[in-house]
PDB file of N, CA and C in Angstrom:
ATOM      1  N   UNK A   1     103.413 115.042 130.351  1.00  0.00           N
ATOM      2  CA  UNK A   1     102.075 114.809 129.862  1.00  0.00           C
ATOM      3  C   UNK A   1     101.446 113.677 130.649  1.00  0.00           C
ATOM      4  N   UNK A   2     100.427 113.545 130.482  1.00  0.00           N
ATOM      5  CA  UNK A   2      99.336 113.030 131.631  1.00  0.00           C
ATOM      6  C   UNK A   2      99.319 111.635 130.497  1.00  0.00           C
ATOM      7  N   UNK A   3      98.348 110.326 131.334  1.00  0.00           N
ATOM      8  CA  UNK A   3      98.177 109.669 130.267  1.00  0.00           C
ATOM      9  C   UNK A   3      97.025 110.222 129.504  1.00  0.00           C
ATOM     10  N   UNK A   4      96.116 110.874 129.938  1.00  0.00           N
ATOM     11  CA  UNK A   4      94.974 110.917 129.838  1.00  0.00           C
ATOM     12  C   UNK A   4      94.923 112.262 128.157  1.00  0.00           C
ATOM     13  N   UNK A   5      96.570 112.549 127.969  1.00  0.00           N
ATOM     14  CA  UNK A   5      96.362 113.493 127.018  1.00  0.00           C
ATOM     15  C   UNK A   5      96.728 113.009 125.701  1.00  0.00           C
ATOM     16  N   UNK A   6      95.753 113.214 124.726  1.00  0.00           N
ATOM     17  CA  UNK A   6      95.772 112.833 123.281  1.00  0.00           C
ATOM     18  C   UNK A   6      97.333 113.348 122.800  1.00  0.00           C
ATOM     19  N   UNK A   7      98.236 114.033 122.847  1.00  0.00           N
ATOM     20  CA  UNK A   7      99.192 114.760 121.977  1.00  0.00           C
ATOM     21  C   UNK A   7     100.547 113.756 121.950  1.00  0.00           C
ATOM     22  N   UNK A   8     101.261 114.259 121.217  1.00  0.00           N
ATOM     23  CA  UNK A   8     102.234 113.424 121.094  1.00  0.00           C
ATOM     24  C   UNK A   8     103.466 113.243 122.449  1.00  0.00           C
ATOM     25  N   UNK A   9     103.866 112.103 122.097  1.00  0.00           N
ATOM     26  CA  UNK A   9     104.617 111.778 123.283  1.00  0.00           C
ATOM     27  C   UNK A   9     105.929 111.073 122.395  1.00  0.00           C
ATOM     28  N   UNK A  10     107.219 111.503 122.678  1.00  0.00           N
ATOM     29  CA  UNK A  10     107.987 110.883 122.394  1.00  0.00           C
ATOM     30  C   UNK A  10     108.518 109.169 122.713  1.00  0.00           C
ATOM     31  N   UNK A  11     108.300 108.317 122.044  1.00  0.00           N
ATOM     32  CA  UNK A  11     108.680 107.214 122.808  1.00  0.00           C
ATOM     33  C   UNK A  11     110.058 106.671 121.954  1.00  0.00           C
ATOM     34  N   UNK A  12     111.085 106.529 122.462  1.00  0.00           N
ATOM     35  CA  UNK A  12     112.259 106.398 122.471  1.00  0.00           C
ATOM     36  C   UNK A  12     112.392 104.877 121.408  1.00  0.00           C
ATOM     37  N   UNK A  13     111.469 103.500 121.922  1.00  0.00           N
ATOM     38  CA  UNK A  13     111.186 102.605 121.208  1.00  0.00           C
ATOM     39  C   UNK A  13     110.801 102.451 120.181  1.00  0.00           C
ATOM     40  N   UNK A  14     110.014 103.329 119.861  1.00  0.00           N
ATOM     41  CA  UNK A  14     109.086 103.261 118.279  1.00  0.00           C
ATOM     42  C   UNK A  14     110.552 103.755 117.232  1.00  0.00           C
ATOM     43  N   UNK A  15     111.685 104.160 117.482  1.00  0.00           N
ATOM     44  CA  UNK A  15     112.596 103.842 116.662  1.00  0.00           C
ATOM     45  C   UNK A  15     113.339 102.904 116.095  1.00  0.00           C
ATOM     46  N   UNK A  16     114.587 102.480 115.182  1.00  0.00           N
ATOM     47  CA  UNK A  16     115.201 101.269 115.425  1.00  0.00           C
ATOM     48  C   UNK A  16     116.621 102.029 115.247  1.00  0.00           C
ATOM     49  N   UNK A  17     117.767 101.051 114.958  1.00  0.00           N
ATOM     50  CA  UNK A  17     118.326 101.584 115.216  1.00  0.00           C
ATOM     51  C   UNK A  17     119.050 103.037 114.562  1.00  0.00           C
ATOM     52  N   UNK A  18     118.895 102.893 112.753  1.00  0.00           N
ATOM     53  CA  UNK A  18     119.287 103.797 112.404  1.00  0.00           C
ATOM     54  C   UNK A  18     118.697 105.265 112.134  1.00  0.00           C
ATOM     55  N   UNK A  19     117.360 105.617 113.212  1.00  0.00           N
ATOM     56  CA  UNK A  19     116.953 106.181 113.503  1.00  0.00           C
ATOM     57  C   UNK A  19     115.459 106.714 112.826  1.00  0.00           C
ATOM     58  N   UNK A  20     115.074 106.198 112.355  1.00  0.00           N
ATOM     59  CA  UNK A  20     113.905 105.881 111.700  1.00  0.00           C
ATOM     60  C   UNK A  20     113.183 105.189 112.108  1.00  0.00           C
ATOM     61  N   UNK A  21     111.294 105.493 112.069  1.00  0.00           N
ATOM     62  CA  UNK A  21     110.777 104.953 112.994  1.00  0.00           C
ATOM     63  C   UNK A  21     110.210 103.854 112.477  1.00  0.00           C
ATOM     64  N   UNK A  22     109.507 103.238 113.271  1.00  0.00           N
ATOM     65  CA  UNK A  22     109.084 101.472 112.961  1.00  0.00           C
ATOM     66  C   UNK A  22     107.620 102.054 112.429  1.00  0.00           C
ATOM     67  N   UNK A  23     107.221 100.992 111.712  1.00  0.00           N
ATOM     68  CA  UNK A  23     105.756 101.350 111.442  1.00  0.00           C
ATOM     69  C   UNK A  23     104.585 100.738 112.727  1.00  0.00           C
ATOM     70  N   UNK A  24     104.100 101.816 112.636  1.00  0.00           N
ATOM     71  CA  UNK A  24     103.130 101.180 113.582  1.00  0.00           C
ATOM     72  C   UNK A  24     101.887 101.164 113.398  1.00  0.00           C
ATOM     73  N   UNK A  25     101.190 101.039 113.625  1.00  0.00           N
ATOM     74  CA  UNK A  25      98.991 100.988 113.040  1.00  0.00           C
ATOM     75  C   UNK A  25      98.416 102.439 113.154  1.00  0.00           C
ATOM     76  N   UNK A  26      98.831 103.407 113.491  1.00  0.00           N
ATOM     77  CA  UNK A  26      98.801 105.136 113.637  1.00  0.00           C
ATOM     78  C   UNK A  26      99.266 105.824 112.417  1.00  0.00           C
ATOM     79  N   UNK A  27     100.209 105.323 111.758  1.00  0.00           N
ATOM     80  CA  UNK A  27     101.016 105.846 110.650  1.00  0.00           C
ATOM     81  C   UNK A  27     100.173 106.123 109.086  1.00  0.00           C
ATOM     82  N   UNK A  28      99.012 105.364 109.571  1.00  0.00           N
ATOM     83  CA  UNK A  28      98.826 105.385 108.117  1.00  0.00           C
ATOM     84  C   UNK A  28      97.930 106.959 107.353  1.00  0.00           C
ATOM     85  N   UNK A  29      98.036 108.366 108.175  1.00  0.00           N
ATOM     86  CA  UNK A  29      97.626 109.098 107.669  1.00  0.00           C
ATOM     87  C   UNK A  29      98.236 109.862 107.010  1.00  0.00           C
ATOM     88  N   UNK A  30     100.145 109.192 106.651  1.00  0.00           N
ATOM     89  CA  UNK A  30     100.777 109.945 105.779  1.00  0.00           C
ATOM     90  C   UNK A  30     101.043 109.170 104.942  1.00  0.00           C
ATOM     91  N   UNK A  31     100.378 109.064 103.563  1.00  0.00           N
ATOM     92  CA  UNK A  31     100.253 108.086 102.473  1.00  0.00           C
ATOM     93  C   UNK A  31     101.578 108.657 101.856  1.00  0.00           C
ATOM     94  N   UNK A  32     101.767 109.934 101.902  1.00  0.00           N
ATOM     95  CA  UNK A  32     102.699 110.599 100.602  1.00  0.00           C
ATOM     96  C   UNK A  32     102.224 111.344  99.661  1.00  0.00           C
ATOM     97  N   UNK A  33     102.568 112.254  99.396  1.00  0.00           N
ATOM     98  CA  UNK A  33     101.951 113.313  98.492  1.00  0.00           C
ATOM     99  C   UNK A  33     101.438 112.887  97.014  1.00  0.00           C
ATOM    100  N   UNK A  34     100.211 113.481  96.598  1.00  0.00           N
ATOM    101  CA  UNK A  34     100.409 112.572  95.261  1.00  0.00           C
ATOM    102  C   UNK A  34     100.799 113.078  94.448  1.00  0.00           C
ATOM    103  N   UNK A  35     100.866 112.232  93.082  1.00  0.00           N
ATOM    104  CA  UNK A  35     101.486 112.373  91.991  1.00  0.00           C
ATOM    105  C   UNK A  35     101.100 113.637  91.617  1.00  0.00           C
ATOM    106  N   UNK A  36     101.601 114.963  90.431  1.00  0.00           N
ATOM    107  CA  UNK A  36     100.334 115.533  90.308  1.00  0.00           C
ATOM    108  C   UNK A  36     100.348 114.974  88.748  1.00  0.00           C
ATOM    109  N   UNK A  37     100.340 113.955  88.175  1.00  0.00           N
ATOM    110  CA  UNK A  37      99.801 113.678  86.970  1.00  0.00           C
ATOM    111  C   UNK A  37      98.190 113.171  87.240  1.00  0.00           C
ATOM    112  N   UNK A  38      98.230 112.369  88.893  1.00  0.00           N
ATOM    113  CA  UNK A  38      96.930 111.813  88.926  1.00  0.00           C
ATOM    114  C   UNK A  38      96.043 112.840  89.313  1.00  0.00           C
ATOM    115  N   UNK A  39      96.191 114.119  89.057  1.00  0.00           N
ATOM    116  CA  UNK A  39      95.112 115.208  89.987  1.00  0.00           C
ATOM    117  C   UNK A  39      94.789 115.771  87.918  1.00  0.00           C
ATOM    118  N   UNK A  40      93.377 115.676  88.366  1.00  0.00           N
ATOM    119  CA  UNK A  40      92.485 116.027  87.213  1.00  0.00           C
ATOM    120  C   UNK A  40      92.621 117.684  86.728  1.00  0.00           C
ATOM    121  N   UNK A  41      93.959 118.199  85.919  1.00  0.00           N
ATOM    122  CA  UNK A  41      93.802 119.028  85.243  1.00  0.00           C
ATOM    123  C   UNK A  41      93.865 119.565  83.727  1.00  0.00           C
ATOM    124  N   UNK A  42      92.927 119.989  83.359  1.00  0.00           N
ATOM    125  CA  UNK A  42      93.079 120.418  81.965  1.00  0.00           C
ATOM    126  C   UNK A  42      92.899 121.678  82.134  1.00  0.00           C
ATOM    127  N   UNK A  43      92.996 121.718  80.560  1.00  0.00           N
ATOM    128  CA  UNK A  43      92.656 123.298  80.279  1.00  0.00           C
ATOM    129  C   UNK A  43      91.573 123.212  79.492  1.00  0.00           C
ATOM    130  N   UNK A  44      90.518 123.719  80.107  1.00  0.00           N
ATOM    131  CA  UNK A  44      89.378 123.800  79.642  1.00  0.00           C
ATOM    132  C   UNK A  44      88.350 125.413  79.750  1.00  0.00           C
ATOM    133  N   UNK A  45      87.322 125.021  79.657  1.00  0.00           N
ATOM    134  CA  UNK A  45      86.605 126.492  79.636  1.00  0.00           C
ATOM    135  C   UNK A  45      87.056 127.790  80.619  1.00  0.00           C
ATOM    136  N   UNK A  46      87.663 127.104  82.469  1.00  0.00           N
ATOM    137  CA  UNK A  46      87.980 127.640  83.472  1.00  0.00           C
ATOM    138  C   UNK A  46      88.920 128.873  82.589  1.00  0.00           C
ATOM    139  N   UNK A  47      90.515 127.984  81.783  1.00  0.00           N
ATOM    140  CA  UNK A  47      91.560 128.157  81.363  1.00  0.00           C
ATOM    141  C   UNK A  47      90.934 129.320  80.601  1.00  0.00           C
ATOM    142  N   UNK A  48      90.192 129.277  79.706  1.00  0.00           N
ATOM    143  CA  UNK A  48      90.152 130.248  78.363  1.00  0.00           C
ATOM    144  C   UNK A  48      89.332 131.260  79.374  1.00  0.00           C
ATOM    145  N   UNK A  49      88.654 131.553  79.931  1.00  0.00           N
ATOM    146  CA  UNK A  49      87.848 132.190  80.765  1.00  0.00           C
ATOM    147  C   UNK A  49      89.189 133.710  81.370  1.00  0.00           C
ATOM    148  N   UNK A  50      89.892 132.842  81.836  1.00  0.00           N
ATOM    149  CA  UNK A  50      91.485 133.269  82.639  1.00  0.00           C
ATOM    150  C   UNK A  50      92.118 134.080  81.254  1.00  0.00           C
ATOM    151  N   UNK A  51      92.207 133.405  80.026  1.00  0.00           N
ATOM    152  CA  UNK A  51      92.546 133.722  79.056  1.00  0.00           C
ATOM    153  C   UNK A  51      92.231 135.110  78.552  1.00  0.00           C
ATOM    154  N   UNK A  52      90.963 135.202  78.273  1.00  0.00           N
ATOM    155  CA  UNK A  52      89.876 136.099  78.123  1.00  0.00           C
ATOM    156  C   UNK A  52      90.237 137.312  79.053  1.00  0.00           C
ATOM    157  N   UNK A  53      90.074 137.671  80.380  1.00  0.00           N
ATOM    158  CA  UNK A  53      90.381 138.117  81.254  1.00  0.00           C
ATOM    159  C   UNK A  53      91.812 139.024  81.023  1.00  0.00           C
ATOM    160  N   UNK A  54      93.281 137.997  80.616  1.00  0.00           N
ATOM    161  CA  UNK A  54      93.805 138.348  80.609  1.00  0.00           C
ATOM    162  C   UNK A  54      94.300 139.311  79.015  1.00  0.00           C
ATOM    163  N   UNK A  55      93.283 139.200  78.262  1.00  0.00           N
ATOM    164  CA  UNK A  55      93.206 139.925  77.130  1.00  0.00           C
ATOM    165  C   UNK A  55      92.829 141.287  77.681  1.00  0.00           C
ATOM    166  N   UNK A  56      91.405 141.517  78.341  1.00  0.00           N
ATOM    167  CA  UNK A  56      90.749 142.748  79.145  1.00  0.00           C
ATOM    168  C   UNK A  56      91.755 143.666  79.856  1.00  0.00           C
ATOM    169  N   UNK A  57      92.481 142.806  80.510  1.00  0.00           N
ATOM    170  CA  UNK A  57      93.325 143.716  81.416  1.00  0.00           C
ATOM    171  C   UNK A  57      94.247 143.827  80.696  1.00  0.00           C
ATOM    172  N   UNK A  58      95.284 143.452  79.588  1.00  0.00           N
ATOM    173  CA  UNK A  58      96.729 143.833  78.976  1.00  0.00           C
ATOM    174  C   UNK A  58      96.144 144.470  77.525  1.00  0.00           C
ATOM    175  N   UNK A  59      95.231 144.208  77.199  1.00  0.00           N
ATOM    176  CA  UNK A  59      94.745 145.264  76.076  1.00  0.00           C
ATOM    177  C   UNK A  59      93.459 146.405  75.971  1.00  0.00           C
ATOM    178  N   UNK A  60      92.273 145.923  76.444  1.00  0.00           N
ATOM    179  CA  UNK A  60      91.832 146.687  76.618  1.00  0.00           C
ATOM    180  C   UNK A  60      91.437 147.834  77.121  1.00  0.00           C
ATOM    181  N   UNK A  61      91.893 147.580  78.689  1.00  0.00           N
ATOM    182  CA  UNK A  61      91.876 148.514  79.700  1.00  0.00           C
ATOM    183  C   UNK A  61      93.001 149.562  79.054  1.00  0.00           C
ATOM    184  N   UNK A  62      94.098 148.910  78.827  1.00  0.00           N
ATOM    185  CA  UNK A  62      95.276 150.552  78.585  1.00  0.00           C
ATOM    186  C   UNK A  62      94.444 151.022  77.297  1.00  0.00           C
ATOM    187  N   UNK A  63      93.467 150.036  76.116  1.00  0.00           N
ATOM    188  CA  UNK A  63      93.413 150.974  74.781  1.00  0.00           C
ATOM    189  C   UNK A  63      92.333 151.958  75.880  1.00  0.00           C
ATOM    190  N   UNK A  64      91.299 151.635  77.195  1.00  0.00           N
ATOM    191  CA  UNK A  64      90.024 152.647  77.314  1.00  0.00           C
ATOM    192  C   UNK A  64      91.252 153.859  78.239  1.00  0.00           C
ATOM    193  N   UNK A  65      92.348 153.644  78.526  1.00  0.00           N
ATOM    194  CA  UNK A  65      93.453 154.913  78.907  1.00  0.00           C
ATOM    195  C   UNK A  65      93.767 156.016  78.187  1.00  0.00           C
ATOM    196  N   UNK A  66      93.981 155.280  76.947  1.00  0.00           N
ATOM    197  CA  UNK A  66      94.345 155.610  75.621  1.00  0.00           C
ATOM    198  C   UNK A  66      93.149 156.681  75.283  1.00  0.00           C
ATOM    199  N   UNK A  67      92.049 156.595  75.260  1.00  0.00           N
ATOM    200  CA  UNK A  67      90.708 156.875  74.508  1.00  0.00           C
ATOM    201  C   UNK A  67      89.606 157.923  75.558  1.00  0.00           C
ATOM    202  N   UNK A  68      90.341 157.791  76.921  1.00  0.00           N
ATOM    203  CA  UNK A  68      89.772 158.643  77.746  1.00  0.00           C
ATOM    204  C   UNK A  68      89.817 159.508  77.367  1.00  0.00           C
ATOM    205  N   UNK A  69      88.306 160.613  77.684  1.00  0.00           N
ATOM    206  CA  UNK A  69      88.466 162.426  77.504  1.00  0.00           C
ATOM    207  C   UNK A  69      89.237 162.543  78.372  1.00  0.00           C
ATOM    208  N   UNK A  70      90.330 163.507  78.194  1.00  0.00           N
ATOM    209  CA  UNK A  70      91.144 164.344  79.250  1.00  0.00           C
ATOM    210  C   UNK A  70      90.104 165.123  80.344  1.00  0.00           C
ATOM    211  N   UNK A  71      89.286 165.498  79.695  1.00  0.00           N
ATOM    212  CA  UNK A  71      88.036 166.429  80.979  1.00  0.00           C
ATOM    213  C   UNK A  71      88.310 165.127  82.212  1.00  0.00           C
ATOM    214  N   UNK A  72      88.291 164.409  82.382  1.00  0.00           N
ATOM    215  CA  UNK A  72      87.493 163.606  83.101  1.00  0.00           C
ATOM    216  C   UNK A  72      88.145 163.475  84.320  1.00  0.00           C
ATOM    217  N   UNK A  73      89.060 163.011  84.427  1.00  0.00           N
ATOM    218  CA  UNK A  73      90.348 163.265  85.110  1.00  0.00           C
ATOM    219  C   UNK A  73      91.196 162.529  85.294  1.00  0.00           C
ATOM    220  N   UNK A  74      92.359 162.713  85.743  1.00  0.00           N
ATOM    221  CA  UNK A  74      93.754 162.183  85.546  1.00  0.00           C
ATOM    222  C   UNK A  74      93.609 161.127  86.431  1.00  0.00           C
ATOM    223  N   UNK A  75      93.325 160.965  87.929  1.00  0.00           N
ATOM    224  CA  UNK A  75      93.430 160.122  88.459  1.00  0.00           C
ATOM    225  C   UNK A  75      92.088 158.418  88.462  1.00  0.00           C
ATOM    226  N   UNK A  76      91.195 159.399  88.201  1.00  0.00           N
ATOM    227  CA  UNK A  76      90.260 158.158  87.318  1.00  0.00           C
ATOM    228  C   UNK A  76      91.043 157.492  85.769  1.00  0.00           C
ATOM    229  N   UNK A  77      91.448 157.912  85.568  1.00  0.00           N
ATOM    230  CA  UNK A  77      92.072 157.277  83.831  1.00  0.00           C
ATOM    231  C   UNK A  77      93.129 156.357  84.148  1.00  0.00           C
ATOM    232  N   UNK A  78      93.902 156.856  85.253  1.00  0.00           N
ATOM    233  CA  UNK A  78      95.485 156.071  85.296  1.00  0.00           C
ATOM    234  C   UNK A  78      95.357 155.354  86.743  1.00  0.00           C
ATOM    235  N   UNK A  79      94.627 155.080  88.091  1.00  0.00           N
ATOM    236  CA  UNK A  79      94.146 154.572  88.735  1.00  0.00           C
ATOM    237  C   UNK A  79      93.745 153.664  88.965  1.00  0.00           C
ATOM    238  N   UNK A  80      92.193 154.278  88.403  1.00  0.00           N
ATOM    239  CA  UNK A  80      90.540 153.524  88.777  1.00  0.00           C
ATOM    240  C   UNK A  80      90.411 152.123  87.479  1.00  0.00           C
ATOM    241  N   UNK A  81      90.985 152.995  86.320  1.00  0.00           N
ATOM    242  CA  UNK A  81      90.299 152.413  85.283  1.00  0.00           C
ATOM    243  C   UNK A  81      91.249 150.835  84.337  1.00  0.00           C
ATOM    244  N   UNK A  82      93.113 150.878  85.142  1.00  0.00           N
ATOM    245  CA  UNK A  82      93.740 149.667  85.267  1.00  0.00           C
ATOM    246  C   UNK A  82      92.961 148.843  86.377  1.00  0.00           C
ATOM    247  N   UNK A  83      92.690 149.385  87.830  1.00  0.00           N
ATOM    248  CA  UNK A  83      92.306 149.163  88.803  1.00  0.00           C
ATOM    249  C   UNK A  83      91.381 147.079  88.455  1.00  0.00           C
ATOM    250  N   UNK A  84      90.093 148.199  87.838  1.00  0.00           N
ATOM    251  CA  UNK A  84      88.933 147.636  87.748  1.00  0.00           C
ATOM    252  C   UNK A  84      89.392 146.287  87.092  1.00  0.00           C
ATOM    253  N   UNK A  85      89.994 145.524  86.023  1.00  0.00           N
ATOM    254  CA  UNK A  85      90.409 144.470  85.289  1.00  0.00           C
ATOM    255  C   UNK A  85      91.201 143.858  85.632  1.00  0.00           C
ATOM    256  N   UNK A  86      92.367 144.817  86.609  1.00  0.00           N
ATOM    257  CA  UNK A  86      93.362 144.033  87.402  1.00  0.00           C
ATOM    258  C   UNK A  86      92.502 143.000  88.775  1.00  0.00           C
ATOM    259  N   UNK A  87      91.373 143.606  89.236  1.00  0.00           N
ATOM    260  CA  UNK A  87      90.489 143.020  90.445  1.00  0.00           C
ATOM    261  C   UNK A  87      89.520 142.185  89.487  1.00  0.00           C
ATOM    262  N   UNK A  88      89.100 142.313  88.640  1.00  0.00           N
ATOM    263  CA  UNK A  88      88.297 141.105  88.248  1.00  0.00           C
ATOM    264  C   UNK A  88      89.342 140.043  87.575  1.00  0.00           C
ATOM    265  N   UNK A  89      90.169 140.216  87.177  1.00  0.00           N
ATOM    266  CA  UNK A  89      91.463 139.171  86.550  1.00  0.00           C
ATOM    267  C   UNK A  89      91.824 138.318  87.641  1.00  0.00           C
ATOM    268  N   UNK A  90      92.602 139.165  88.876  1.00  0.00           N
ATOM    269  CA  UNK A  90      92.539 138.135  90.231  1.00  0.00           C
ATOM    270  C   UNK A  90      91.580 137.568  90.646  1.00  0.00           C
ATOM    271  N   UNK A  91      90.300 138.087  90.605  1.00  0.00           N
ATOM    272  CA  UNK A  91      89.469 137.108  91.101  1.00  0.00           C
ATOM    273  C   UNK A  91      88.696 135.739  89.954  1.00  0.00           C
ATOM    274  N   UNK A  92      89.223 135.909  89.308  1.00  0.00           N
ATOM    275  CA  UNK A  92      88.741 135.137  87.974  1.00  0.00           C
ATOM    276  C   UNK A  92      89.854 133.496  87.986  1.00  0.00           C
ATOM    277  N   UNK A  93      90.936 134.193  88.266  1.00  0.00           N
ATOM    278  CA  UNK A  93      92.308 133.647  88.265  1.00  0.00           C
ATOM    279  C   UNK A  93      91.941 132.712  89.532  1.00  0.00           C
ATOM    280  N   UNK A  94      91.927 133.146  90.440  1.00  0.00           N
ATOM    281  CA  UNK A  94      91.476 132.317  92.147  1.00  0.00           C
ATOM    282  C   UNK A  94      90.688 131.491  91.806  1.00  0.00           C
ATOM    283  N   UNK A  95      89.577 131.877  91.179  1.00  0.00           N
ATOM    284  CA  UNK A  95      88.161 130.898  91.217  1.00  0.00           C
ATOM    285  C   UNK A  95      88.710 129.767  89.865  1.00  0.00           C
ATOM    286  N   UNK A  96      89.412 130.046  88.903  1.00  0.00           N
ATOM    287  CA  UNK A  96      89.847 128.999  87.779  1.00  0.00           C
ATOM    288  C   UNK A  96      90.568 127.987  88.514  1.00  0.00           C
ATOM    289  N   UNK A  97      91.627 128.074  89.439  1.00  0.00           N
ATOM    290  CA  UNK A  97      92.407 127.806  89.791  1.00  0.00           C
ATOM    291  C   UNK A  97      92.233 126.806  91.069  1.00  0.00           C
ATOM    292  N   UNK A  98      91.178 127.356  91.486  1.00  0.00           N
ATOM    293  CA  UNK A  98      90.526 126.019  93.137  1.00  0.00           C
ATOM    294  C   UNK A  98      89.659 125.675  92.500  1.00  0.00           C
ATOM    295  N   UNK A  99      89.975 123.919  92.649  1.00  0.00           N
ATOM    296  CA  UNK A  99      89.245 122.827  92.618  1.00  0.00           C
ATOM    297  C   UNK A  99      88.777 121.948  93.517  1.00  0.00           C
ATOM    298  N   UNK A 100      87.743 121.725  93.228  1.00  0.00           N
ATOM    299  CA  UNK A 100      86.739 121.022  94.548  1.00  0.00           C
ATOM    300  C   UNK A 100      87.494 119.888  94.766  1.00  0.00           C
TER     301      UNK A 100
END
C-alpha cells in the first residue's frame, strides 16, 4: 500500500506484548454494543397493531376458508385467501418492529 492510501495497514507496534492492541486516538468508533435495556422499547400501540394482525391471519382468514362457496374455487380458497393476511401480517410485523 502506498502512503497516500486511506485503508488499513498492519503496524506490528500498535500491539503490546500480549497481543492486544494499544489504544490509540482512531479507536474511538468502537464504543461497544449497547445495552439493550437502554434502547427504548415497549409495547405499545405498534405491539397491539401486530397483535391484531395476528388474530386476522390465525383466525379469521381459515374461519373466511371455512365459509367459502365451493362454486368459487379451490385454488382461490386454499391459496389466495391464507395468502392475503399472511402478506399484510409480514408487512405490519417489519414496520412494528424498525425503529427510527
Amino acid at each position: 500500500m502506498t502512503s497516500s492510501d486511506d485503508g488499513y495497514v498492519h503496524d506490528p507496534a500498535a500491539f503490546d506484548d500480549e497481543g492486544t492492541r494499544a489504544e490509540s486516538p482512531n479507536d474511538d468508533w468502537n464504543d461497544g454494543p449497547a445495552h439493550p435495556e437502554t434502547a427504548d422499547r415497549e409495547f405499545d400501540w405498534r405491539g397491539w397493531l401486530v397483535v391484531g394482525m395476528i388474530v386476522v391471519a390465525f383466525l379469521v382468514a381459515p374461519a373466511a376458508i371455512y365459509l367459502w362457496p365451493p362454486g368459487v374455487g379451490y385454488r382461490f380458497a386454499l391459496l389466495i385467501l391464507p395468502l392475503i393476511p399472511a402478506f399484510f401480517l409480514a408487512v405490519t410485523a417489519v414496520w412494528a418492529t424498525t425503529r427510527p
